[in-house]
Protein backbone atom coordinates (compact mmCIF):
# COMPACT_ATOMS: atom_id res chain seq x y z
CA UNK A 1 325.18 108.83 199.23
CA UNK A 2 322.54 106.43 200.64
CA UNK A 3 319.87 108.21 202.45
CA UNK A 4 320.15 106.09 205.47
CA UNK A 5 322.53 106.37 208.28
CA UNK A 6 324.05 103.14 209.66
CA UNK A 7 322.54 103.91 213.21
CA UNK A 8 319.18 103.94 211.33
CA UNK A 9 319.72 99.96 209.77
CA UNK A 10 318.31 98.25 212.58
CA UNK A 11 317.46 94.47 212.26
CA UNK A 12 313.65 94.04 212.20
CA UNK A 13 312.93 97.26 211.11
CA UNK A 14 310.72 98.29 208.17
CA UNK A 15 314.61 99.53 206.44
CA UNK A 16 315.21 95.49 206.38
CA UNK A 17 314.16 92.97 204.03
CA UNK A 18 314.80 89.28 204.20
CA UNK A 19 316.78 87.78 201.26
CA UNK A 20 316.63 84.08 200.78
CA UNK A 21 319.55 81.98 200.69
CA UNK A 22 319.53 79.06 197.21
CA UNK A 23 320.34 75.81 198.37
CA UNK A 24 322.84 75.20 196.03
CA UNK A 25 326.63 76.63 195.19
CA UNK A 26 326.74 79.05 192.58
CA UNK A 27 329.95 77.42 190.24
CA UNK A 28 332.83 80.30 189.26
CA UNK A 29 334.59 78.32 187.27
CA UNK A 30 333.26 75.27 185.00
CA UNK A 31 329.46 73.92 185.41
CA UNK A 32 329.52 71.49 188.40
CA UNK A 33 326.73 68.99 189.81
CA UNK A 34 328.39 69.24 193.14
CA UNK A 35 325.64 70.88 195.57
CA UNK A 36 325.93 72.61 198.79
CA UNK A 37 322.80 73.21 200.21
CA UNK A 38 322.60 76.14 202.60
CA UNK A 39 319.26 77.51 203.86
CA UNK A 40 317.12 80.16 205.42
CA UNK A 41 317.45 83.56 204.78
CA UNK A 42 319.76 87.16 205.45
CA UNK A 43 318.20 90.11 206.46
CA UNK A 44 319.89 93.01 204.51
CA UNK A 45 318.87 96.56 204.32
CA UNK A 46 316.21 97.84 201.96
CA UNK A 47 319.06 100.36 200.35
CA UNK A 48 320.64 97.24 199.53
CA UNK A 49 318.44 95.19 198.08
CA UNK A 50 315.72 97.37 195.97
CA UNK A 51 313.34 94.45 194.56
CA UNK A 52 312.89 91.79 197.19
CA UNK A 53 311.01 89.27 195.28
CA UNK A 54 313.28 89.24 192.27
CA UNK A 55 316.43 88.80 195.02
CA UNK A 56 318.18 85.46 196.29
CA UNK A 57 321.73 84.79 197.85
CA UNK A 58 323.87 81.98 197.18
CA UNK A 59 327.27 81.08 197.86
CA UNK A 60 330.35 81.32 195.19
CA UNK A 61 332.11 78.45 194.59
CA UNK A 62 336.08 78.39 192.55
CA UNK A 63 338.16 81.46 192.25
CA UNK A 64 337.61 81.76 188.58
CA UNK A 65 335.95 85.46 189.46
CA UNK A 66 338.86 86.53 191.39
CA UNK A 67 339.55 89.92 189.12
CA UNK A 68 335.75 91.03 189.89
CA UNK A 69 336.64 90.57 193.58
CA UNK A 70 334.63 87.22 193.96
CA UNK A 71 336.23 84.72 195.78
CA UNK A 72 335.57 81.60 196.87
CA UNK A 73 332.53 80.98 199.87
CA UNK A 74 331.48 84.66 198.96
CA UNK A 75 328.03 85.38 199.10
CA UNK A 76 326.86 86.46 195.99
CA UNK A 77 323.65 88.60 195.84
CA UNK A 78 321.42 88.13 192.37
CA UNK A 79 318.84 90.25 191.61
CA UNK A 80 316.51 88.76 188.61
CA UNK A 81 314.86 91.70 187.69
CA UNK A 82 318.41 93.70 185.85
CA UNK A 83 318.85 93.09 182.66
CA UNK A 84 322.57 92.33 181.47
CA UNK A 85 324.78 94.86 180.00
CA UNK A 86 328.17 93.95 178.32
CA UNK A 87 330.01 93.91 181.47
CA UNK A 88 328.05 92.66 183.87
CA UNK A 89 328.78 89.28 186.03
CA UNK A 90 325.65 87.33 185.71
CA UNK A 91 324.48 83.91 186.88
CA UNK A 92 323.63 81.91 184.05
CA UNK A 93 322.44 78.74 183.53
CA UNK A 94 324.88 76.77 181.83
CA UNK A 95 323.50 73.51 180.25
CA UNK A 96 321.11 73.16 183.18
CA UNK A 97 324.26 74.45 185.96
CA UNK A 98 323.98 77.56 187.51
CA UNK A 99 327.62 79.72 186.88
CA UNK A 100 328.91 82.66 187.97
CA UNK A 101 330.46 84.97 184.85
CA UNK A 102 331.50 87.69 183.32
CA UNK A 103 328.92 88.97 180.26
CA UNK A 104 330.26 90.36 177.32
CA UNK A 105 328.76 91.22 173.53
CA UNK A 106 331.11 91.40 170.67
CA UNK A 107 329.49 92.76 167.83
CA UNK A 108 326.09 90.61 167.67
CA UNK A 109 327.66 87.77 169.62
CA UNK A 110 327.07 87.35 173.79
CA UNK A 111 329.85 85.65 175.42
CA UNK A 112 330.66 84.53 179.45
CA UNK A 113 333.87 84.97 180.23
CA UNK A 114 335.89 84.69 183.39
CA UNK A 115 337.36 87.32 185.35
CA UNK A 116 341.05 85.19 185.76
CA UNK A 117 343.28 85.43 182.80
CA UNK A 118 344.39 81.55 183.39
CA UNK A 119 340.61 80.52 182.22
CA UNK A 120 339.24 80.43 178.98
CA UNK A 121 336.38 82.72 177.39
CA UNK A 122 333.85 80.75 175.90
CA UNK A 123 330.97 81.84 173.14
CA UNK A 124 327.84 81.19 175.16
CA UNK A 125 326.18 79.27 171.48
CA UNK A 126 329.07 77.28 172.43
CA UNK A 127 326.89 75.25 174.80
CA UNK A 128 323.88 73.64 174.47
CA UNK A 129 321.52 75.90 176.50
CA UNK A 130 322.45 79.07 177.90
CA UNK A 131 320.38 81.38 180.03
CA UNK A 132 321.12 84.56 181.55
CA UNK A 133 318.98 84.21 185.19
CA UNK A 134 319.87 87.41 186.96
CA UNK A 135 322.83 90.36 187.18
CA UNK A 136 324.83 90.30 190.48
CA UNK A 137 324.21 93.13 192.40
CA UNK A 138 326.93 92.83 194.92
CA UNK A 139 328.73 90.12 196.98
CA UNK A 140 329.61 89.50 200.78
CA UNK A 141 333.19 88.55 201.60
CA UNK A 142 334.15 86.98 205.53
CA UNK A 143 337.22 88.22 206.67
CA UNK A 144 337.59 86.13 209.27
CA UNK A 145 339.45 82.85 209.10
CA UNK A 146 337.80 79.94 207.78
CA UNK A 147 338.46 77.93 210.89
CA UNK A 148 335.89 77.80 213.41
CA UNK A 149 334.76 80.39 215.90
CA UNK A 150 334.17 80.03 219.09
């Protein structure tokens, strides 16, 4: 049980911290050049986000996460500072992309896998250059229609 009530979260307060927001769309599904850029910054709750500086946003791009509940425009929140356990959905950098996966060891051997049985698991020596740049800590999900508001 968090120690904070929701009455308590109030925006500008010492309980918030501001989380940056990367320019560019974090790929779940196969490594692409195409770049959104968003900008600027969320201001989240403390509770939510225990190391700041290790801490960024970006936004999910493909459905290729869809059985770890990450969807497509989702906000997914990366904290650099956790190391990756088999299980975890990293980002990694995939031959210089940034990717949103599923990691997995089996035996000595790390692999990124999706989360959507119609997409292949792939060895990560598979690739040229693999990196493991942070764990995702949790993800934001509109459920409002994608059209506009007004």
């Amino acid at each position: 049980m968090s120690p904070y009530a929701v009455d308590e979260l109030i925006l500008g307060s010492t309980d918030a911290v501001r989380v940056p927001v990367i320019g560019q769309a974090l790929c779940a599904g196969f490594p692409s050049p195409a770049d959104d850029f968003l900008e600027g910054a969320l201001e989240l709750p403390r509770w939510l986000v225990p190391n700041p500086p290790a801490t960024f946003l970006m936004q999910i791009r493909g459905e290729s996460m869809r059985g770890a509940g990450i969807h497509d425009r989702d906000l997914a929140c990366i904290d650099r500072s956790l190391r990756a356990e088999d299980g975890s959905v990293v980002v990694a950098v995939v031959d210089g992309q940034l990717s949103c996966k599923r990691y997995r060891m089996v035996g000595n051997r790390a692999r990124l896998d999706f989360d959507n049985p119609e997409m292949p698991a792939f060895a990560v020596d598979e690739f040229g250059e693999v990196e493991i740049w942070g764990v995702l800590r949790f993800s934001i999900r509109w459920h409002l229609a994608r059209g506009r508001l007004s």
